[in-house]
C-alpha atoms as a PDB file:
ATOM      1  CA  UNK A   1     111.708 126.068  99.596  1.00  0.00           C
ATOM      2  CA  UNK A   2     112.325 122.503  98.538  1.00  0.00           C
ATOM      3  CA  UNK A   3     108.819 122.541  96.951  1.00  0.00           C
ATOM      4  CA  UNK A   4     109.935 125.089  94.701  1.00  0.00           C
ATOM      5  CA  UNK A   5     113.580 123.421  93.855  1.00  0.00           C
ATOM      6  CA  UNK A   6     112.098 120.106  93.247  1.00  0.00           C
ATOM      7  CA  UNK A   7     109.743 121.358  89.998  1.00  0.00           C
ATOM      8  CA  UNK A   8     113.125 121.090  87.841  1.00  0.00           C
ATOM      9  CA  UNK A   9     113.422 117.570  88.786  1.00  0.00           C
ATOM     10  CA  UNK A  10     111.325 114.160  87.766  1.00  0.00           C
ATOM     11  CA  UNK A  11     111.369 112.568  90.819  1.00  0.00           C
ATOM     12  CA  UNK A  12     110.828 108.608  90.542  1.00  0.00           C
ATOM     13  CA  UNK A  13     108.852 107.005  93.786  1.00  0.00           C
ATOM     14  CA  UNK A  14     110.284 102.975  93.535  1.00  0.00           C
ATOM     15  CA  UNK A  15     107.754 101.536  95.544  1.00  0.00           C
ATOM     16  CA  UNK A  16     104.485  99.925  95.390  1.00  0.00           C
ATOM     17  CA  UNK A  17     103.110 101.170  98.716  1.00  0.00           C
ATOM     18  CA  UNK A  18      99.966 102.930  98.961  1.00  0.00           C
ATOM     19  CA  UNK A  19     101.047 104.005 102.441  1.00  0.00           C
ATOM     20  CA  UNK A  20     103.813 105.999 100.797  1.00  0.00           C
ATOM     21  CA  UNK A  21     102.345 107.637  97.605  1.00  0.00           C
ATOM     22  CA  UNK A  22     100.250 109.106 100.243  1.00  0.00           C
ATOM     23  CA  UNK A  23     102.518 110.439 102.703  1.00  0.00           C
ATOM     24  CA  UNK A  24     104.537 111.758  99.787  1.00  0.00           C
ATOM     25  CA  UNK A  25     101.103 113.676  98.094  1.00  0.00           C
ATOM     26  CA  UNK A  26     100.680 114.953 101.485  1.00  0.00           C
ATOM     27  CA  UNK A  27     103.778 116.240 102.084  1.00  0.00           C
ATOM     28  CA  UNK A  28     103.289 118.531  98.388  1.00  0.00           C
ATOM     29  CA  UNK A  29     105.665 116.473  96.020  1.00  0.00           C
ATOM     30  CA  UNK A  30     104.567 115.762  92.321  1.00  0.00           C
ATOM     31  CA  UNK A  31     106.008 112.610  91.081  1.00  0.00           C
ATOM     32  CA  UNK A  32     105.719 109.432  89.297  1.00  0.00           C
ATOM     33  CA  UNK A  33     105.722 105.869  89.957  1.00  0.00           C
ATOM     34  CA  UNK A  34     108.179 103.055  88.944  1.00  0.00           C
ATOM     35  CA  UNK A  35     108.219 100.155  90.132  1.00  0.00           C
ATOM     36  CA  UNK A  36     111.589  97.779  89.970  1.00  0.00           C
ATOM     37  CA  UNK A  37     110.915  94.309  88.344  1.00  0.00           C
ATOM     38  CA  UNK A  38     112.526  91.365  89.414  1.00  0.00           C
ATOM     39  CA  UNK A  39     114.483  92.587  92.621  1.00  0.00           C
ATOM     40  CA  UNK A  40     114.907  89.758  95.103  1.00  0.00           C
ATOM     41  CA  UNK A  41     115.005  91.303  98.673  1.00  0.00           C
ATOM     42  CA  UNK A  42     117.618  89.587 100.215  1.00  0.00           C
ATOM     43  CA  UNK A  43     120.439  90.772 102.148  1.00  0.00           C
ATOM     44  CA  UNK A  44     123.010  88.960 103.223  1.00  0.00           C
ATOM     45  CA  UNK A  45     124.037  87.393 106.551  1.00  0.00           C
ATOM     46  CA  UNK A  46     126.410  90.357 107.212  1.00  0.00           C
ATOM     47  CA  UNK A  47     123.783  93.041 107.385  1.00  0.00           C
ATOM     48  CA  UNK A  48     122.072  93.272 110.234  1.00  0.00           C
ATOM     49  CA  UNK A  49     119.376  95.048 111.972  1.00  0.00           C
ATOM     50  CA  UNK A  50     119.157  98.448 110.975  1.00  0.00           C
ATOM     51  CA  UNK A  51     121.302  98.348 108.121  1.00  0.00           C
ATOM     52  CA  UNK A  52     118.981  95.577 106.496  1.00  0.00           C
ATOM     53  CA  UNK A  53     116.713  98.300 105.397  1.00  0.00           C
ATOM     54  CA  UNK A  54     119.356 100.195 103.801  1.00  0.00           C
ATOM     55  CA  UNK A  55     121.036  97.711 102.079  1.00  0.00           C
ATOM     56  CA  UNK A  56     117.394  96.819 100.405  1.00  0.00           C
ATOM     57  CA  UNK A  57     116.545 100.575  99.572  1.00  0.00           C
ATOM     58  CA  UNK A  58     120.140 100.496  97.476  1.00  0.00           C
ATOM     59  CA  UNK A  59     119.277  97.186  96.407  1.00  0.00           C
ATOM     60  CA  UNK A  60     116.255  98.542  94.326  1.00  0.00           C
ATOM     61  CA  UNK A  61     117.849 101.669  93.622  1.00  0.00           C
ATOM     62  CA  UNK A  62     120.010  99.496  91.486  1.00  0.00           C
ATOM     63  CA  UNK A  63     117.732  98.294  89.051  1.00  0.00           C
ATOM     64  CA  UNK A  64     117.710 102.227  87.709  1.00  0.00           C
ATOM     65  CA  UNK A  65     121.553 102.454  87.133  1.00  0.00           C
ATOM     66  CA  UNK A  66     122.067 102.977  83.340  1.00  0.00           C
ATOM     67  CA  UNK A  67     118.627 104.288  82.846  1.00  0.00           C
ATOM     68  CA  UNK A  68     118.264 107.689  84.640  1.00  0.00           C
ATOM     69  CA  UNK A  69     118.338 110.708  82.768  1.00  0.00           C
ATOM     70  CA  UNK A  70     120.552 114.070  84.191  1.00  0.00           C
ATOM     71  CA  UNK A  71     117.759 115.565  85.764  1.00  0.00           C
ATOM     72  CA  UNK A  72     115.914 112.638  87.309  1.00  0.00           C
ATOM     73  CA  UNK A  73     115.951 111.395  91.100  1.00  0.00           C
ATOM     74  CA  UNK A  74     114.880 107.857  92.295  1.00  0.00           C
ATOM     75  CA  UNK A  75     113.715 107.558  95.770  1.00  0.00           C
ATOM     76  CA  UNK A  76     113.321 103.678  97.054  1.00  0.00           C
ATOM     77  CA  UNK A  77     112.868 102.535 100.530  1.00  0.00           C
ATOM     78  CA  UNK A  78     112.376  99.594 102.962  1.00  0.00           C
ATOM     79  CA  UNK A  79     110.919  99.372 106.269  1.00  0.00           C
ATOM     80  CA  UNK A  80     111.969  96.291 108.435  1.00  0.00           C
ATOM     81  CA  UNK A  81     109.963  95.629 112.074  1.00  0.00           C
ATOM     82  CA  UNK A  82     112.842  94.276 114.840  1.00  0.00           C
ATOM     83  CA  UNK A  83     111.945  92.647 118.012  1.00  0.00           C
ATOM     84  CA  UNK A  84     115.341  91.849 120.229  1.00  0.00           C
ATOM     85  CA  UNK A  85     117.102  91.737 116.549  1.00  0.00           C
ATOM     86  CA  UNK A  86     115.219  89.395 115.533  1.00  0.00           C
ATOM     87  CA  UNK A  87     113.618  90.696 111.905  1.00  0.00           C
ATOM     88  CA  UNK A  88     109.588  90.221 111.228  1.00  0.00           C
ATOM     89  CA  UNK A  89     108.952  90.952 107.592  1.00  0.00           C
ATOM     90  CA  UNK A  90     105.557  90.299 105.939  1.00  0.00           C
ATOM     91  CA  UNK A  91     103.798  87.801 106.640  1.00  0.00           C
ATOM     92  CA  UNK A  92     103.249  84.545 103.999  1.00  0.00           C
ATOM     93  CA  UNK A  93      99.935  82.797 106.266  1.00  0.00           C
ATOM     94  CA  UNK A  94      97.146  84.089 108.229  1.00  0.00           C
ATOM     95  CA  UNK A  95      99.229  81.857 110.937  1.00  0.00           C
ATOM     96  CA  UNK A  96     102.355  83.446 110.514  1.00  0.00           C
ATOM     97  CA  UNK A  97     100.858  87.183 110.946  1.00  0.00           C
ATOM     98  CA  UNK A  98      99.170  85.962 113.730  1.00  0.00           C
ATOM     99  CA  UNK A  99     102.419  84.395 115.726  1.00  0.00           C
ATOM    100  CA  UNK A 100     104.142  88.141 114.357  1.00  0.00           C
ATOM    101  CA  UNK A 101     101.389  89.765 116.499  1.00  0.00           C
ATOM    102  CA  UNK A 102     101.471  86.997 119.514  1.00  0.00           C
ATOM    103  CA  UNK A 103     105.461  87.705 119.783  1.00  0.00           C
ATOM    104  CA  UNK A 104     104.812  91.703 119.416  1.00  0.00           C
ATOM    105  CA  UNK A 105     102.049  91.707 122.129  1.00  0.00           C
ATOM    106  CA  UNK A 106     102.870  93.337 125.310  1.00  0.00           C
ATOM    107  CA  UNK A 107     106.340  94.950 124.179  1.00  0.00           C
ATOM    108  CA  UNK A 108     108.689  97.062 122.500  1.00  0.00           C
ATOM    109  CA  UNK A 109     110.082  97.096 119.133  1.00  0.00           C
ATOM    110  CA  UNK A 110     111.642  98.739 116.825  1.00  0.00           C
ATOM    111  CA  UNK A 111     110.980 100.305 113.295  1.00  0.00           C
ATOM    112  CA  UNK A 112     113.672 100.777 110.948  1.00  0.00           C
ATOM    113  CA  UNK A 113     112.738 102.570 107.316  1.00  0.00           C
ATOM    114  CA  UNK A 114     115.829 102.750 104.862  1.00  0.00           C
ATOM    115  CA  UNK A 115     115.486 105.781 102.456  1.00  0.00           C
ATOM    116  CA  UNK A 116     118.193 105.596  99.357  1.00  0.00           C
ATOM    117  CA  UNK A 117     118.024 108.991  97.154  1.00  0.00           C
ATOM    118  CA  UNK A 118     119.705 108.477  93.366  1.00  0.00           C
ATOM    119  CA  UNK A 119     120.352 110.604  90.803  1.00  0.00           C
ATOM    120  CA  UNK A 120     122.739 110.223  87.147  1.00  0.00           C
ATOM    121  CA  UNK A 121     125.858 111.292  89.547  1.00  0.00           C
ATOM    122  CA  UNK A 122     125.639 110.475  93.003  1.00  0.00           C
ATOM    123  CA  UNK A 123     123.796 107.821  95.892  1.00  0.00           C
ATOM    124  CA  UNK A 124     122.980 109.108  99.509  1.00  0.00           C
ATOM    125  CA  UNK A 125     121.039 106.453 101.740  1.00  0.00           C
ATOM    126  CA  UNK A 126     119.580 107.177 105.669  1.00  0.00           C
ATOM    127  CA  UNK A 127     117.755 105.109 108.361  1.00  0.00           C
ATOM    128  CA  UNK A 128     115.038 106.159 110.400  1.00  0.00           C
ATOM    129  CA  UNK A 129     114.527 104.414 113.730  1.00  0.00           C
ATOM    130  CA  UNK A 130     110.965 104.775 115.987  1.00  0.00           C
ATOM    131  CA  UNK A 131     110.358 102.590 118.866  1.00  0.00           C
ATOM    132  CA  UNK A 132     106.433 101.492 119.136  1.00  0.00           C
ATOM    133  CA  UNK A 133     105.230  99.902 122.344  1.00  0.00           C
ATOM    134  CA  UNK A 134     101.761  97.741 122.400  1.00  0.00           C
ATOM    135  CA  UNK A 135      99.741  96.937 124.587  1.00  0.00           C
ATOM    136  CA  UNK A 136      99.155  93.582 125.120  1.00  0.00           C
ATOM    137  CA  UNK A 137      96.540  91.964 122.692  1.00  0.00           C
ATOM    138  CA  UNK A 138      93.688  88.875 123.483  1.00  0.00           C
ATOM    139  CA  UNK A 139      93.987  86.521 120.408  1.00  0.00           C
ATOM    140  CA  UNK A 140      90.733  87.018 119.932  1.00  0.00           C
ATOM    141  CA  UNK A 141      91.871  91.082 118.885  1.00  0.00           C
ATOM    142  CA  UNK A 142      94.617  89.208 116.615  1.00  0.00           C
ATOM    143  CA  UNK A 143      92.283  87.155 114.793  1.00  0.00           C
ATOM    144  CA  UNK A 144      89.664  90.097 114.102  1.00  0.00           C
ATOM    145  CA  UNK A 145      92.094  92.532 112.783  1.00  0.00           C
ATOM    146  CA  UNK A 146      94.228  90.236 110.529  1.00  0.00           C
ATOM    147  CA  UNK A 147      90.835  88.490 109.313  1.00  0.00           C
ATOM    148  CA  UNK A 148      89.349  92.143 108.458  1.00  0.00           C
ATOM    149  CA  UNK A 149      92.870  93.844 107.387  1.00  0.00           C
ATOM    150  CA  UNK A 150      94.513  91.342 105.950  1.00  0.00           C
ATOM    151  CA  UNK A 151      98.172  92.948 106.417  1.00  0.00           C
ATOM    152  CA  UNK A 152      99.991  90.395 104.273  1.00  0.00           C
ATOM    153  CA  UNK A 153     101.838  93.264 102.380  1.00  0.00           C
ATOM    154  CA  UNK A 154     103.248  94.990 105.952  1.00  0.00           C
ATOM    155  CA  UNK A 155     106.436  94.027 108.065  1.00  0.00           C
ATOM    156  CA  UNK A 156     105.794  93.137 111.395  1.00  0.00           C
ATOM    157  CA  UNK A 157     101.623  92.170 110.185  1.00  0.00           C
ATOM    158  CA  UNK A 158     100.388  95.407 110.834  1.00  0.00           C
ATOM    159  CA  UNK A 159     100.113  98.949 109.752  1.00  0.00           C
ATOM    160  CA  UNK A 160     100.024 101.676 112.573  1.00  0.00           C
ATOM    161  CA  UNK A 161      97.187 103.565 110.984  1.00  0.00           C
ATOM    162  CA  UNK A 162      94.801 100.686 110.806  1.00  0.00           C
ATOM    163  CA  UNK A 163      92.612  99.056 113.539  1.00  0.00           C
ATOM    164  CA  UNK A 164      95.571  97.158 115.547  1.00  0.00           C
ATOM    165  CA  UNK A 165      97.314 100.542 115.574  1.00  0.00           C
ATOM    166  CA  UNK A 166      94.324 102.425 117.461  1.00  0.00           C
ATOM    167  CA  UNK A 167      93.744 100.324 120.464  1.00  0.00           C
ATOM    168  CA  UNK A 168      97.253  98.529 120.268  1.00  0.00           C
ATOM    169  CA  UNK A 169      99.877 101.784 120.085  1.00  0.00           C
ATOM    170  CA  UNK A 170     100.347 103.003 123.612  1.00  0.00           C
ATOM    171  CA  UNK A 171     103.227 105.273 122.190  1.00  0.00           C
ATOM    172  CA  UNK A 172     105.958 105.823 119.869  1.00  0.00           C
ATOM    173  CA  UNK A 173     109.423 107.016 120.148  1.00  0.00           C
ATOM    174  CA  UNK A 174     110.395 108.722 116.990  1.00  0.00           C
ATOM    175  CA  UNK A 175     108.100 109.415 113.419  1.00  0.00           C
ATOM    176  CA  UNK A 176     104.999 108.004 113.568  1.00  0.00           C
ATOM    177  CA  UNK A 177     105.374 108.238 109.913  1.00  0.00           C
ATOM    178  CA  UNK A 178     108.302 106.105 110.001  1.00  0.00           C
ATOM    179  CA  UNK A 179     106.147 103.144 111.289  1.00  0.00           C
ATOM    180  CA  UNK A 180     103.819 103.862 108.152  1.00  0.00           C
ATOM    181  CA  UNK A 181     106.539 103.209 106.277  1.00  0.00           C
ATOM    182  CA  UNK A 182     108.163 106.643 105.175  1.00  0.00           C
ATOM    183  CA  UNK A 183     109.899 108.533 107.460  1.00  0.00           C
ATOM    184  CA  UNK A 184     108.208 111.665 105.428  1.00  0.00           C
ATOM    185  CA  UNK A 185     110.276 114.659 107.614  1.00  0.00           C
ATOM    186  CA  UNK A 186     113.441 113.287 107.185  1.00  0.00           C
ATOM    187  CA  UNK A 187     112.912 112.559 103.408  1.00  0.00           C
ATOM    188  CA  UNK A 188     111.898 115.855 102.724  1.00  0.00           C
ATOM    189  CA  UNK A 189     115.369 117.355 104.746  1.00  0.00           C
ATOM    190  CA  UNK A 190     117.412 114.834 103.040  1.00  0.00           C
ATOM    191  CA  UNK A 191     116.040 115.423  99.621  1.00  0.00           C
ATOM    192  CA  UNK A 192     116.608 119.473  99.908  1.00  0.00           C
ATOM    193  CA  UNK A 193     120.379 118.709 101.523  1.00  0.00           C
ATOM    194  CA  UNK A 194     120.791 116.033  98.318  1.00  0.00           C
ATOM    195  CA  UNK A 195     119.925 118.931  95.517  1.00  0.00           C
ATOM    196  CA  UNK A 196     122.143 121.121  97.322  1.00  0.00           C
ATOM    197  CA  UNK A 197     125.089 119.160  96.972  1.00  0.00           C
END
């Protein structure tokens, strides 16, 4: 059991998200936080769509090279929202997360969460794809939930598990967890193949 296997590692969670030191507490891991300092997420014009997640996830995962210890494993991530390849990532106004939601409204998008596992010897990065479809929303709904939630820290301007994600989500393709921002299921098989190897 990965559980088990895991206790002779310190495993490093890169990532500020709340959203993600819950999902992994929930899923049983023990770890700590460490956050990178002065990563610039920017990809170039090269990378696109899914791979923009990935590229980022590395991208952080770089700010550990030189200081990780034999028996230590980083995990970072990114999570990029992707309406007809266009990329929505947080939001900088109360206006911009509100035209996020107005071009979301009513359609399908996509969900792309790059995971990027590091250890002293060796890299291994994967994507996670879900597909969410809303409902159409009134602007009134738009204004109320980004006035009361505030999602200026979430790509796309929303967060599946709050308000906009109860009476907006008619259904997802793929993790739900994913659209949270950790695709927690396929961590937790990557991670056990990753020890293994």
């Amino acid at each position: 059991m990965l559980l088990n296997k895991i206790k002779n590692y310190r495993l490093i969670l890169a990532t500020q998200s709340p959203r993600r030191h819950f999902l992994m507490k929930e899923a049983g891991f023990d770890f700590e936080i460490i956050v990178p300092e002065g990563i610039e997420e920017i990809y170039p014009e090269a990378v696109v769509n899914e791979e923009i997640p990935v590229y980022l996830a590395e991208l952080k995962a770089s700010w550990f090279k030189g200081k990780l210890k034999e028996n230590e494993i980083v995990i970072t991530a990114d999570t990029v929202v992707l309406l007809e390849d266009k990329v929505l990532g947080k939001p900088e106004s109360s206006a911009e997360a509100f035209e996020m939601l107005k071009s979301l409204s009513g359609k399908t998008h996509e969900v792309a969460t790059g995971v990027c596992f590091t250890n002293l010897n060796k890299q291994k990065s994967f994507v996670s794809i879900s597909k969410v479809h809303f409902r159409e929303f009134s602007d009134e709904e738009i204004t109320f939930y980004i006035e009361k939630y505030k999602p200026f820290d979430k790509a796309g301007s929303y967060g599946a598990q709050e308000w906009i994600g109860y009476i907006g989500i008619e259904h997802i393709e793929g993790s739900y967890f994913n659209v949270m921002g950790l695709p927690i299921q396929m961590l937790y098989a990557e991670l056990e193949k990753f020890i293994k190897q």
